[in-house]
PDB file of N, CA and C in Angstrom:
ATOM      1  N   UNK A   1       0.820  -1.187   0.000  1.00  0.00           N
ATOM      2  CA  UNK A   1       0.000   0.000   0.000  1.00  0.00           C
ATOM      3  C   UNK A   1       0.872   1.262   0.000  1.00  0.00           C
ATOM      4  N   UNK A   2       1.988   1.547   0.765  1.00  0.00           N
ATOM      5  CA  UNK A   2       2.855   2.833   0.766  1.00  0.00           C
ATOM      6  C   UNK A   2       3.096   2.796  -0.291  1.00  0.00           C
ATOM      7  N   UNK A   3       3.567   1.760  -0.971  1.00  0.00           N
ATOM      8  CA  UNK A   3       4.235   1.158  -2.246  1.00  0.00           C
ATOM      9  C   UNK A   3       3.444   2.384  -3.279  1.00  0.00           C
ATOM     10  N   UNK A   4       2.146   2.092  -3.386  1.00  0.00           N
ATOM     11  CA  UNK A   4       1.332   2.663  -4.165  1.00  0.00           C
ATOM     12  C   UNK A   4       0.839   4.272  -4.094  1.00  0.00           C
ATOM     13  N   UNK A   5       0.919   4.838  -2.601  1.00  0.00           N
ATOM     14  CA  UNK A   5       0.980   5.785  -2.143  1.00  0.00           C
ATOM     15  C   UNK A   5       1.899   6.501  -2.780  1.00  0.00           C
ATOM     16  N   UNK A   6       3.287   6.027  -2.436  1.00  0.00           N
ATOM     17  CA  UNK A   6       4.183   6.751  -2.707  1.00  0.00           C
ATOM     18  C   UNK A   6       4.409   6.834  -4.136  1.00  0.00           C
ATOM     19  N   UNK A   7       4.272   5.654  -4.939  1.00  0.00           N
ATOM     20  CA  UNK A   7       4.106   5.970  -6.500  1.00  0.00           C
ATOM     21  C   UNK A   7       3.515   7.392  -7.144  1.00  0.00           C
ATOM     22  N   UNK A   8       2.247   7.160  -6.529  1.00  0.00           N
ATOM     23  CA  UNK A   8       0.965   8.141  -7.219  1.00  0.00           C
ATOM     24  C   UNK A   8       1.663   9.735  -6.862  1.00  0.00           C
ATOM     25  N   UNK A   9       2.623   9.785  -5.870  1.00  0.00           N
ATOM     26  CA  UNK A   9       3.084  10.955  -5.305  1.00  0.00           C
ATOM     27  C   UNK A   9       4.409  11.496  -5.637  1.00  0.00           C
ATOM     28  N   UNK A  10       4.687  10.295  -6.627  1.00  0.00           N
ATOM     29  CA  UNK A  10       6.188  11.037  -7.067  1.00  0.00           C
ATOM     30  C   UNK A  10       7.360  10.801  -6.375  1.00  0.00           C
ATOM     31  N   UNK A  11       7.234   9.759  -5.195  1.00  0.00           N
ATOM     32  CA  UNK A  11       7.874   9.670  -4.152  1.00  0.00           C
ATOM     33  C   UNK A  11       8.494   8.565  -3.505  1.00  0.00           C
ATOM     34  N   UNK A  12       9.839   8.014  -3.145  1.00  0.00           N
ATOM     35  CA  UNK A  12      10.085   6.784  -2.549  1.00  0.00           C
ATOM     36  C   UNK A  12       8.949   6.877  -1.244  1.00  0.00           C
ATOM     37  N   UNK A  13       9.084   5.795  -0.839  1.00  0.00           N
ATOM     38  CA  UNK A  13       8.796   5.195   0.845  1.00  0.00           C
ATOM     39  C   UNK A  13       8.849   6.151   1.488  1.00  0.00           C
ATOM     40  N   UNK A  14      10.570   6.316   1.563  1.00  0.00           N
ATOM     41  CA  UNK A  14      10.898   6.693   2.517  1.00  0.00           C
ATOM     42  C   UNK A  14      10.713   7.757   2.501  1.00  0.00           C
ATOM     43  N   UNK A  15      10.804   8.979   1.514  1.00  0.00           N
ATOM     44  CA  UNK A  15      10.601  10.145   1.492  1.00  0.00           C
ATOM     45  C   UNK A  15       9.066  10.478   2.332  1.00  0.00           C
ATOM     46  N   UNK A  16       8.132   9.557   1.838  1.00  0.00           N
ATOM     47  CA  UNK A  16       6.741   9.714   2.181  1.00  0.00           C
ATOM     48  C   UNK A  16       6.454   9.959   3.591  1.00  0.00           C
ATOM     49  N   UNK A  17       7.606   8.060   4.529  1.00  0.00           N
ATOM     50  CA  UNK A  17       7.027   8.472   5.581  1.00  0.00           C
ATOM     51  C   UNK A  17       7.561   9.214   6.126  1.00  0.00           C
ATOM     52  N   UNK A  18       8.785  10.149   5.588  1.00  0.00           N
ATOM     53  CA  UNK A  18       9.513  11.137   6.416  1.00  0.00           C
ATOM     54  C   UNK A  18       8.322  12.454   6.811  1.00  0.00           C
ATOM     55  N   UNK A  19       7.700  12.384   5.139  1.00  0.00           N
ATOM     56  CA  UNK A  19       7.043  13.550   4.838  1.00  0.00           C
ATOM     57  C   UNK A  19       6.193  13.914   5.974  1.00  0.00           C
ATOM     58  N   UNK A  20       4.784  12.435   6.074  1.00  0.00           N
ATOM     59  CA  UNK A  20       4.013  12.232   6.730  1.00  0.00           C
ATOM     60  C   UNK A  20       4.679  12.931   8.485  1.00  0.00           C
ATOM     61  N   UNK A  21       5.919  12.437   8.682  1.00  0.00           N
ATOM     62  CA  UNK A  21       5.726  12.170  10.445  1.00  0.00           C
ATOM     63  C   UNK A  21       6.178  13.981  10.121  1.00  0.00           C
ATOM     64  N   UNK A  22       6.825  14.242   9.320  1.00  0.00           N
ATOM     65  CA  UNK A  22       6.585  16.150   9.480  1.00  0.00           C
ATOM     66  C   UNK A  22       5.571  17.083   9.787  1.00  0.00           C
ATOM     67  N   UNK A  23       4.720  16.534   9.004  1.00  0.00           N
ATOM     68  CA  UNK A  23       3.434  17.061   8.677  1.00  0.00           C
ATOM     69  C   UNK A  23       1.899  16.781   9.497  1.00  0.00           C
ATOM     70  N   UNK A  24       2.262  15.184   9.988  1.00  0.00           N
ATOM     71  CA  UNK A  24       1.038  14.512  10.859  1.00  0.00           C
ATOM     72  C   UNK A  24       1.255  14.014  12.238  1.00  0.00           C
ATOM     73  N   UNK A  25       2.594  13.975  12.019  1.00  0.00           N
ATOM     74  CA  UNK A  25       3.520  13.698  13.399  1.00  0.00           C
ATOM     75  C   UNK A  25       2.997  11.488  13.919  1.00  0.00           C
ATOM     76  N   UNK A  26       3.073  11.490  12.741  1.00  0.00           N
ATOM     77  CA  UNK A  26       2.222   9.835  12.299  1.00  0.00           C
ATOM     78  C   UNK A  26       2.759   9.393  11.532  1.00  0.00           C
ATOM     79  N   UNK A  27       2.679   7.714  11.170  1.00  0.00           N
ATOM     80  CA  UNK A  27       2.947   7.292   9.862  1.00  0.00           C
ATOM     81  C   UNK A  27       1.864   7.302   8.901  1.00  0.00           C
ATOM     82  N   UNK A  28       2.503   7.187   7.835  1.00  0.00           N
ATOM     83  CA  UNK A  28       1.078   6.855   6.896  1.00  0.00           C
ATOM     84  C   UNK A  28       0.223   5.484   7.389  1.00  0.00           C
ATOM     85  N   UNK A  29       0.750   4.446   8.057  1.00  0.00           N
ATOM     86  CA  UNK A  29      -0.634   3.816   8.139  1.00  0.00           C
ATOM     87  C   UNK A  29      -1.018   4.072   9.325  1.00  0.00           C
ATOM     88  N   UNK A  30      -0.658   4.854  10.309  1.00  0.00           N
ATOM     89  CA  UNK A  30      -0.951   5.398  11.284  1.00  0.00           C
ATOM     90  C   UNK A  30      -2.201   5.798  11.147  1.00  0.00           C
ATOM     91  N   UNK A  31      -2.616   6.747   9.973  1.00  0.00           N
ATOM     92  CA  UNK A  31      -3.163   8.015   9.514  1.00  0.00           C
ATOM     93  C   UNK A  31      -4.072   7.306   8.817  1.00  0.00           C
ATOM     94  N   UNK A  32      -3.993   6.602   8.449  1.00  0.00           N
ATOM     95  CA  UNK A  32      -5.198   5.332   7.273  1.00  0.00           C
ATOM     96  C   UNK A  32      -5.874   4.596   8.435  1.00  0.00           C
ATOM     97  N   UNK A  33      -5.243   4.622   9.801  1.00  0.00           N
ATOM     98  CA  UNK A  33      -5.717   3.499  10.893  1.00  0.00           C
ATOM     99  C   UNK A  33      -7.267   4.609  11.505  1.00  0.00           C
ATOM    100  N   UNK A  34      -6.327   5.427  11.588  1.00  0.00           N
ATOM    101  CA  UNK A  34      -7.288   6.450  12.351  1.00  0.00           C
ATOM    102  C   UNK A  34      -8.576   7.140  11.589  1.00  0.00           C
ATOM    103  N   UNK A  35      -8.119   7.258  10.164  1.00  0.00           N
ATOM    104  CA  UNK A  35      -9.137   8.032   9.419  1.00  0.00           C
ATOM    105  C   UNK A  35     -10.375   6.497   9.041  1.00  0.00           C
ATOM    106  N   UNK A  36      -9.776   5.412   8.936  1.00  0.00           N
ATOM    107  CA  UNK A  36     -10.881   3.801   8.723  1.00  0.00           C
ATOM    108  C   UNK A  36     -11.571   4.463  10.335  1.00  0.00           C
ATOM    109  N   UNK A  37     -11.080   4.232  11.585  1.00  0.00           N
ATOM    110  CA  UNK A  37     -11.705   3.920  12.853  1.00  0.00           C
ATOM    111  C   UNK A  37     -12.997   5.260  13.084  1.00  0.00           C
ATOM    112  N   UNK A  38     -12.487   6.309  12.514  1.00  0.00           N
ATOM    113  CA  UNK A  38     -13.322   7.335  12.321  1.00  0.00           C
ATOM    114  C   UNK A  38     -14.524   7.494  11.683  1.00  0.00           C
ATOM    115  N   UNK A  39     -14.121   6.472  10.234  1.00  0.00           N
ATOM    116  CA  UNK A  39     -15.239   6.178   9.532  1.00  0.00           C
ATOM    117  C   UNK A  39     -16.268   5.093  10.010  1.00  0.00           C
ATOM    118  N   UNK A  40     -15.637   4.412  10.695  1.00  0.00           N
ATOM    119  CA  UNK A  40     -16.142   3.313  11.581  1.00  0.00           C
ATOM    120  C   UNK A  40     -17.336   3.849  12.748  1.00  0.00           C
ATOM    121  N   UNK A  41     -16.414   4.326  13.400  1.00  0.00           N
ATOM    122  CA  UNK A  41     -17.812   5.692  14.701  1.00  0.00           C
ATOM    123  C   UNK A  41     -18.855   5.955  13.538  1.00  0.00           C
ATOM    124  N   UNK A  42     -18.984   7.204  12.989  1.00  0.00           N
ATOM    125  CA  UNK A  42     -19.619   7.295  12.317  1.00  0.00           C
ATOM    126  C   UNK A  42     -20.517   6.634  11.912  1.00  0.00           C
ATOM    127  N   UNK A  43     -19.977   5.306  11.540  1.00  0.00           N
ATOM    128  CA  UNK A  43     -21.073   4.321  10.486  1.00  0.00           C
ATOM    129  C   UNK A  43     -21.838   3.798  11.847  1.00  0.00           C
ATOM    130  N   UNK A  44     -21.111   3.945  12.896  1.00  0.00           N
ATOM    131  CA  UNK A  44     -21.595   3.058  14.612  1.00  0.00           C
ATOM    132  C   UNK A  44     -22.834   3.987  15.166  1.00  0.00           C
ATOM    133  N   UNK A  45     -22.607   4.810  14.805  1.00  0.00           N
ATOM    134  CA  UNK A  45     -23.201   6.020  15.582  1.00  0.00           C
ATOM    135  C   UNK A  45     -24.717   6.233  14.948  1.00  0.00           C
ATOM    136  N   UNK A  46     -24.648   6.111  13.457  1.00  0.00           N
ATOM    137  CA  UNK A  46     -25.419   6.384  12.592  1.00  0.00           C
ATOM    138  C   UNK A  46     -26.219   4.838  11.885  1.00  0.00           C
ATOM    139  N   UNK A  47     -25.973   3.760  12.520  1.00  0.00           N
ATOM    140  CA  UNK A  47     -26.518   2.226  12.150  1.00  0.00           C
ATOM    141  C   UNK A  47     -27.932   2.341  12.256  1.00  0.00           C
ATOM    142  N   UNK A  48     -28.561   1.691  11.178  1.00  0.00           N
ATOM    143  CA  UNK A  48     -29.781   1.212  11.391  1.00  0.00           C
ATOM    144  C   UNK A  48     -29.960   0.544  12.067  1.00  0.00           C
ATOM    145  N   UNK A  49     -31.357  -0.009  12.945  1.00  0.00           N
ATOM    146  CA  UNK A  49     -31.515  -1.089  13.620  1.00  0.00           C
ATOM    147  C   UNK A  49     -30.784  -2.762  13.165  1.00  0.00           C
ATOM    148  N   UNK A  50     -30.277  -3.293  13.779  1.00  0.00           N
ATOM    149  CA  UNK A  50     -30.378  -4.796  13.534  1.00  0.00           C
ATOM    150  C   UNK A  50     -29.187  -5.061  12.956  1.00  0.00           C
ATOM    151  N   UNK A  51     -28.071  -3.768  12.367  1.00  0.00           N
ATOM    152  CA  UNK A  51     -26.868  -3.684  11.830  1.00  0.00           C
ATOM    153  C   UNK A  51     -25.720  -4.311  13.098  1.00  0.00           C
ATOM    154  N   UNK A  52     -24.566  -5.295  12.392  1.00  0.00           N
ATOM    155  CA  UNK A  52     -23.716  -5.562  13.199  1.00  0.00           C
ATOM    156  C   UNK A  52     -22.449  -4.533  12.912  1.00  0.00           C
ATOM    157  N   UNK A  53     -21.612  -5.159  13.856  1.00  0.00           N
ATOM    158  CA  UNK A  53     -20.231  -4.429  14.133  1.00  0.00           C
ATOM    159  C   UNK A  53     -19.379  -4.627  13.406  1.00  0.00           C
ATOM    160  N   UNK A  54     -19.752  -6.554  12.818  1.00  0.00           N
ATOM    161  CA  UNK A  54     -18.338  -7.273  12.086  1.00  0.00           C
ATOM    162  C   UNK A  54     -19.064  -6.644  10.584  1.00  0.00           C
ATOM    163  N   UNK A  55     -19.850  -6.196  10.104  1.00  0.00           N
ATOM    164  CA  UNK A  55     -20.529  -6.018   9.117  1.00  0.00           C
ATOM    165  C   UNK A  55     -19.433  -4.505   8.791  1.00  0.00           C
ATOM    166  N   UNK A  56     -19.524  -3.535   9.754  1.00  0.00           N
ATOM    167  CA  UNK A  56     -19.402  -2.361   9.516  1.00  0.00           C
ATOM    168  C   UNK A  56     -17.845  -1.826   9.759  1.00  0.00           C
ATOM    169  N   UNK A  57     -17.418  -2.466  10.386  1.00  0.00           N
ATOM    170  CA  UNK A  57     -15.824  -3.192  10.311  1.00  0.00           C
ATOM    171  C   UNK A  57     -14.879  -3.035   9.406  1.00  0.00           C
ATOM    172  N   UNK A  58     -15.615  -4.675   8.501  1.00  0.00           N
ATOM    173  CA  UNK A  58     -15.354  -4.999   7.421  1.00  0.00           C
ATOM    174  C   UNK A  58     -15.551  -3.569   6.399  1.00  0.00           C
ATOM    175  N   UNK A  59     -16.825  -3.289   6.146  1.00  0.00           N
ATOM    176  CA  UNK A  59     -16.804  -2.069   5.446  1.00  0.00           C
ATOM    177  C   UNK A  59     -15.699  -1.186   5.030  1.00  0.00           C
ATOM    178  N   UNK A  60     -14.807  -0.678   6.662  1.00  0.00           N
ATOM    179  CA  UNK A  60     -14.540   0.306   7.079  1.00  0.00           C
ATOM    180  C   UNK A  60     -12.931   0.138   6.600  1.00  0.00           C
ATOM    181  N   UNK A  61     -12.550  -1.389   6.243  1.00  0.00           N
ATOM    182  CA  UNK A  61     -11.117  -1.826   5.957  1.00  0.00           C
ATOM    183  C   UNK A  61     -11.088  -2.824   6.825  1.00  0.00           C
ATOM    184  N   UNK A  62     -11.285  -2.975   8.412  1.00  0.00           N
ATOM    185  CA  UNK A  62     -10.537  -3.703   8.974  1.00  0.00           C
ATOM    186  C   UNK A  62     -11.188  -5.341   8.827  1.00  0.00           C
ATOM    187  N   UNK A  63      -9.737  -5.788   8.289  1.00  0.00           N
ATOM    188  CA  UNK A  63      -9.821  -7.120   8.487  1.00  0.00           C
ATOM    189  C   UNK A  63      -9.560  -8.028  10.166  1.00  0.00           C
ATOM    190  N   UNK A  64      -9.584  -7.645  11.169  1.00  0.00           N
ATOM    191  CA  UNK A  64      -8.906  -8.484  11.999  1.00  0.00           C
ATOM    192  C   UNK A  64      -9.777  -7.865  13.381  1.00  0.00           C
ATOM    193  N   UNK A  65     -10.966  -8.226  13.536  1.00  0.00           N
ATOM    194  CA  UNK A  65     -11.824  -7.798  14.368  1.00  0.00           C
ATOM    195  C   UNK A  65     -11.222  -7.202  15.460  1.00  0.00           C
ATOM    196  N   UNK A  66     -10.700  -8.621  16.421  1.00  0.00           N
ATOM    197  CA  UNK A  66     -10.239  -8.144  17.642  1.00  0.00           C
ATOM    198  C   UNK A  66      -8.945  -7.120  17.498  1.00  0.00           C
ATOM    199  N   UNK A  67      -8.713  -6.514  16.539  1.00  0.00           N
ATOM    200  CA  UNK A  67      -7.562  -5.681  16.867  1.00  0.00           C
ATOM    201  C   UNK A  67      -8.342  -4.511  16.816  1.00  0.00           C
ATOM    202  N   UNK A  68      -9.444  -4.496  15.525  1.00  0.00           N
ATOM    203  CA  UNK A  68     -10.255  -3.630  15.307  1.00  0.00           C
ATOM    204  C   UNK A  68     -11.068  -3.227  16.563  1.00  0.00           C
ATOM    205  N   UNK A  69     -11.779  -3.922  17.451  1.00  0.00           N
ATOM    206  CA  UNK A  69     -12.236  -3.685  18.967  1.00  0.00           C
ATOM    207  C   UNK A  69     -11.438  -3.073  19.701  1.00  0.00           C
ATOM    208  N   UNK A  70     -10.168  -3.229  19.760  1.00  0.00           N
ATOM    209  CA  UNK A  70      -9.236  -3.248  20.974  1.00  0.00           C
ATOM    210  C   UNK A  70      -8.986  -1.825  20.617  1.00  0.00           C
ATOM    211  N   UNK A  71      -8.426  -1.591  19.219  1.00  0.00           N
ATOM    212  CA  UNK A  71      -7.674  -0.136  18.780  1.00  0.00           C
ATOM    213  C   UNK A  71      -8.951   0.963  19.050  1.00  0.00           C
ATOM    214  N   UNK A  72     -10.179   0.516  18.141  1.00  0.00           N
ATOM    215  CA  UNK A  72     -11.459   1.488  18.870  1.00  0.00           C
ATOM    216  C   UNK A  72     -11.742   1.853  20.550  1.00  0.00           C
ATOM    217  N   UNK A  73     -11.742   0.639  21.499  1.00  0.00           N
ATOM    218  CA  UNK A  73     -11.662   0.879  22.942  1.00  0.00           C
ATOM    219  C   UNK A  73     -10.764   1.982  23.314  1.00  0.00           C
ATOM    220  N   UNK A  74      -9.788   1.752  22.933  1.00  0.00           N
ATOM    221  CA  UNK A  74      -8.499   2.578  23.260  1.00  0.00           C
ATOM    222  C   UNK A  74      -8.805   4.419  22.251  1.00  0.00           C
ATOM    223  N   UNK A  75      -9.159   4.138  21.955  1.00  0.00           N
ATOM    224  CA  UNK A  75      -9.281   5.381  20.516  1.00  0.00           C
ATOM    225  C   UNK A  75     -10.486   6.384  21.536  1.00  0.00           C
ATOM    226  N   UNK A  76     -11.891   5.691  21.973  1.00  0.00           N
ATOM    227  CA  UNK A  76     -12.634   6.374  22.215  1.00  0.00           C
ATOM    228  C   UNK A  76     -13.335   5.873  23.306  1.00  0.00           C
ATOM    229  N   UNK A  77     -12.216   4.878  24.049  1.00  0.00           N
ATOM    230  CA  UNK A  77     -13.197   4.612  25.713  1.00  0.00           C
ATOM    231  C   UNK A  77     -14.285   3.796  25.840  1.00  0.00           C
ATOM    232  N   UNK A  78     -14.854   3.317  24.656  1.00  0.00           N
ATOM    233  CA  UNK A  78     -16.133   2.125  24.597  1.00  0.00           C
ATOM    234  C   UNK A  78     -15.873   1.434  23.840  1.00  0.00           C
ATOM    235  N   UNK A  79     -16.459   0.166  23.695  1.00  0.00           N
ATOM    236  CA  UNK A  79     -16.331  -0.986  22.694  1.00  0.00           C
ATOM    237  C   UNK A  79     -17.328  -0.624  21.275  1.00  0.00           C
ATOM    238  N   UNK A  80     -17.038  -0.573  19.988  1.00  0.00           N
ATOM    239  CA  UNK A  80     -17.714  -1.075  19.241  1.00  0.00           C
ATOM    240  C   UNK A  80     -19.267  -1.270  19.182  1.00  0.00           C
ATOM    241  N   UNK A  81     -19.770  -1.980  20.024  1.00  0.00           N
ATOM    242  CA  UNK A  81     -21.074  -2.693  20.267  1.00  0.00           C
ATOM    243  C   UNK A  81     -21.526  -1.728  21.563  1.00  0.00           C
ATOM    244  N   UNK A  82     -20.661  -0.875  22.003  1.00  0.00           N
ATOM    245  CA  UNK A  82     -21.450   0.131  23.150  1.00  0.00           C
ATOM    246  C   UNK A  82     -21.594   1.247  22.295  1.00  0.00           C
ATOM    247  N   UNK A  83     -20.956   1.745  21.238  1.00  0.00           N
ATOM    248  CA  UNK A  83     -20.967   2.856  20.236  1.00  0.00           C
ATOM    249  C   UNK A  83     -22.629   2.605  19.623  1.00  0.00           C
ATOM    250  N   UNK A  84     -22.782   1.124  19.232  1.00  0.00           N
ATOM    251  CA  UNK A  84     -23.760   0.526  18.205  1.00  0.00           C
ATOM    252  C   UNK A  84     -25.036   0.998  18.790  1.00  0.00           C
ATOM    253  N   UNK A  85     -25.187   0.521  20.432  1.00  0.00           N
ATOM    254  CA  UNK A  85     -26.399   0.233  21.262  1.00  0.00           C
ATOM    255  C   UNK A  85     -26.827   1.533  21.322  1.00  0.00           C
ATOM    256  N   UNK A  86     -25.769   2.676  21.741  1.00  0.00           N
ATOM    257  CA  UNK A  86     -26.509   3.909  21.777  1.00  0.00           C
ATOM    258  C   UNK A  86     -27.384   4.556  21.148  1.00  0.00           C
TER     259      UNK A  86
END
């Protein structure tokens, strides 16, 4: 994925993630982690009835649930499925 990033940008790797931690004080997948988990709230916040978590997840990029739970807990203090219920 940087691979491709950095292509489209004119740019090695490395230049990129230098660029990035200048500019975002992050890596690039740092910054892809956070902007998916964001889109994730959102989609949590805003679910129709009867919608799951692994459904909206998936959507969102993440393949690997429990990391996806754990990094959200930590991100915003509730689980996933306490975001959903509200």
């Amino acid at each position: 994925m940087l691979e491709e990033i950095a292509s489209a940008c004119g740019a090695s790797v490395r230049s990129l993630c230098i660029s990035f931690r200048e500019h975002y004080q992050c890596s690039p997948m740092a910054y892809v982690r956070q902007a998916r988990l964001e889109a994730a709230r959102t989609e949590l916040l805003g679910a129709a009835p009867g919608s799951h978590v692994t459904d909206i997840a998936l959507s969102c990029g993440f393949a690997h649930l429990g990391r996806f739970c754990s990094s959200y807990r930590a991100r915003y203090g509730e689980t996933p499925l306490q975001t959903l219920k509200r």
